[in-house]
C-alpha atoms as a PDB file:
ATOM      1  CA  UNK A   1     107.791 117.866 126.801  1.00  0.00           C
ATOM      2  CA  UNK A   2     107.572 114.451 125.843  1.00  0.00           C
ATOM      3  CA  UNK A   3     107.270 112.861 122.140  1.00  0.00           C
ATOM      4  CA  UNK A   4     105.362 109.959 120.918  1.00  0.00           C
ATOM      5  CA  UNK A   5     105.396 107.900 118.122  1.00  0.00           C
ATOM      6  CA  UNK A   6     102.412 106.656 116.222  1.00  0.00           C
ATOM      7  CA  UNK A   7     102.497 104.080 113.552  1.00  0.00           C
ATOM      8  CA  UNK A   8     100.806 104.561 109.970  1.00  0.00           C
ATOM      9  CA  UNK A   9      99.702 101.052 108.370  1.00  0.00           C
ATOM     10  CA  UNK A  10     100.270 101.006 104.491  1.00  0.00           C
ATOM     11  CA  UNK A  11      98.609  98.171 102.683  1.00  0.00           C
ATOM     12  CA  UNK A  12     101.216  96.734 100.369  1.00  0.00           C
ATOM     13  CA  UNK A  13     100.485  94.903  97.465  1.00  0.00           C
ATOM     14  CA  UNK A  14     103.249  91.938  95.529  1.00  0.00           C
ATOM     15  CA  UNK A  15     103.103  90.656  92.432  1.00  0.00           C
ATOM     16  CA  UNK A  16     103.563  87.473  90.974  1.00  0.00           C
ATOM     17  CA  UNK A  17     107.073  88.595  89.122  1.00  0.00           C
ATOM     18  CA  UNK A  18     107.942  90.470  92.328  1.00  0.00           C
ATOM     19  CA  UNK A  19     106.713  93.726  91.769  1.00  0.00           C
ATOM     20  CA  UNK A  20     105.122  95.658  95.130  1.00  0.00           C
ATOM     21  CA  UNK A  21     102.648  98.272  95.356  1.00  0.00           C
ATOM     22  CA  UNK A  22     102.630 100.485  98.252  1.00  0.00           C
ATOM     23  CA  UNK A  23      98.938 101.980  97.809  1.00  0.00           C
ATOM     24  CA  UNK A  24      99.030 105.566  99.247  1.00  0.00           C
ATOM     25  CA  UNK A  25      96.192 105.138 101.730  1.00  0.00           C
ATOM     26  CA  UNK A  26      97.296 105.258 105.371  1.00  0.00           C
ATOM     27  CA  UNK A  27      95.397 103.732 108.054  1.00  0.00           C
ATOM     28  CA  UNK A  28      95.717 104.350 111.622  1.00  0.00           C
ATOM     29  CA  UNK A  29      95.215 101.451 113.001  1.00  0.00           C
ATOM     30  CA  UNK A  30      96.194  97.552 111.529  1.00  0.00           C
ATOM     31  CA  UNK A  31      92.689  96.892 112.262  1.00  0.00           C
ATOM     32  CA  UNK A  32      91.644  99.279 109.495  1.00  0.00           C
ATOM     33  CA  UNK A  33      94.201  97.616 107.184  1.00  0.00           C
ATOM     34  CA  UNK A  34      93.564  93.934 108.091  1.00  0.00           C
ATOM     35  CA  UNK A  35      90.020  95.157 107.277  1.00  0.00           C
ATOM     36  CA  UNK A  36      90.891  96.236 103.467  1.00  0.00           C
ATOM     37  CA  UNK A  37      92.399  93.115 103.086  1.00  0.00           C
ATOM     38  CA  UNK A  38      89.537  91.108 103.804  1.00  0.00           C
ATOM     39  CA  UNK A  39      87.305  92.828 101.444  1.00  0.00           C
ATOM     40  CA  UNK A  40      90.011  92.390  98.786  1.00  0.00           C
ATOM     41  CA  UNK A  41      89.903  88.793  99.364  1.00  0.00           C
ATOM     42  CA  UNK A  42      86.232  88.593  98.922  1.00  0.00           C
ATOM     43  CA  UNK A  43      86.895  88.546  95.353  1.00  0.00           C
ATOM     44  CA  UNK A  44      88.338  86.203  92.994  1.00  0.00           C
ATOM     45  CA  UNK A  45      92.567  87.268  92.951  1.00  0.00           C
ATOM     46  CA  UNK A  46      94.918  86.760  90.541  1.00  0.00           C
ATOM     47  CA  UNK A  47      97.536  83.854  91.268  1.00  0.00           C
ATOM     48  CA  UNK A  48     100.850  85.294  92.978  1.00  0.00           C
ATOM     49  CA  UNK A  49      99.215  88.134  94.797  1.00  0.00           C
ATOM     50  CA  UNK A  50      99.458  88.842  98.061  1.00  0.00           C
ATOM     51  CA  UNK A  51      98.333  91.747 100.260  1.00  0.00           C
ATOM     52  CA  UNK A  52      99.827  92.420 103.755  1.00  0.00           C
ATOM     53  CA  UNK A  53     100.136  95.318 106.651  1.00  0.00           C
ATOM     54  CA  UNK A  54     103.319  97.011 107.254  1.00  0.00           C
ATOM     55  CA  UNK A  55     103.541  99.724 109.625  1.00  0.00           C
ATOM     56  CA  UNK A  56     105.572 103.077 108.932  1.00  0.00           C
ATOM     57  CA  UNK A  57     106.586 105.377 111.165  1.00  0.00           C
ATOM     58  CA  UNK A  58     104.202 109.005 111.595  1.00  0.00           C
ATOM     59  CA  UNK A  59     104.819 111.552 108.683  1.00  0.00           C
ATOM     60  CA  UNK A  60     104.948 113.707 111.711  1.00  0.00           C
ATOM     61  CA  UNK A  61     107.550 112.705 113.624  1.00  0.00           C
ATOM     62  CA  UNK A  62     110.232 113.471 110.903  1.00  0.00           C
ATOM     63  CA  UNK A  63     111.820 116.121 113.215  1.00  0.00           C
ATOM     64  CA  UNK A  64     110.422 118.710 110.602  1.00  0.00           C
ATOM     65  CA  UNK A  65     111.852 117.964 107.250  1.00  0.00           C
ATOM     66  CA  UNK A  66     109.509 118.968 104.497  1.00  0.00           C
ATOM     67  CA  UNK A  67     110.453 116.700 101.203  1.00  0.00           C
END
């Protein structure tokens, strides 16, 4: 039996103070998430925002713990 790993994209949000957002929405593929981004950006944004991609590793390759 063999095991893969597939990466989740979260879209994370900073703030201007510091502050980040990690919105809850997964995406499975960066595509999807560099996507959302550019929509975001077709609006006016607040100074000190920023929006990037950061991959996470599968909810499902945890080994099984349920938290």
């Amino acid at each position: 039996m063999t095991s893969t790993a597939a990466l989740i994209w979260y879209l994370v949000i900073a703030g201007p103070q510091g502050g980040m957002v990690v919105l809850p929405s997964t995406f499975d593929k960066r595509e999807q998430c560099t996507a959302a981004i550019t929509e975001y950006q077709k609006q006016p944004t607040p100074a000190g925002w920023s929006l990037q991609c950061v991959p996470s590793a599968s909810p499902f390759a945890d080994n099984g713990s349920a938290e």
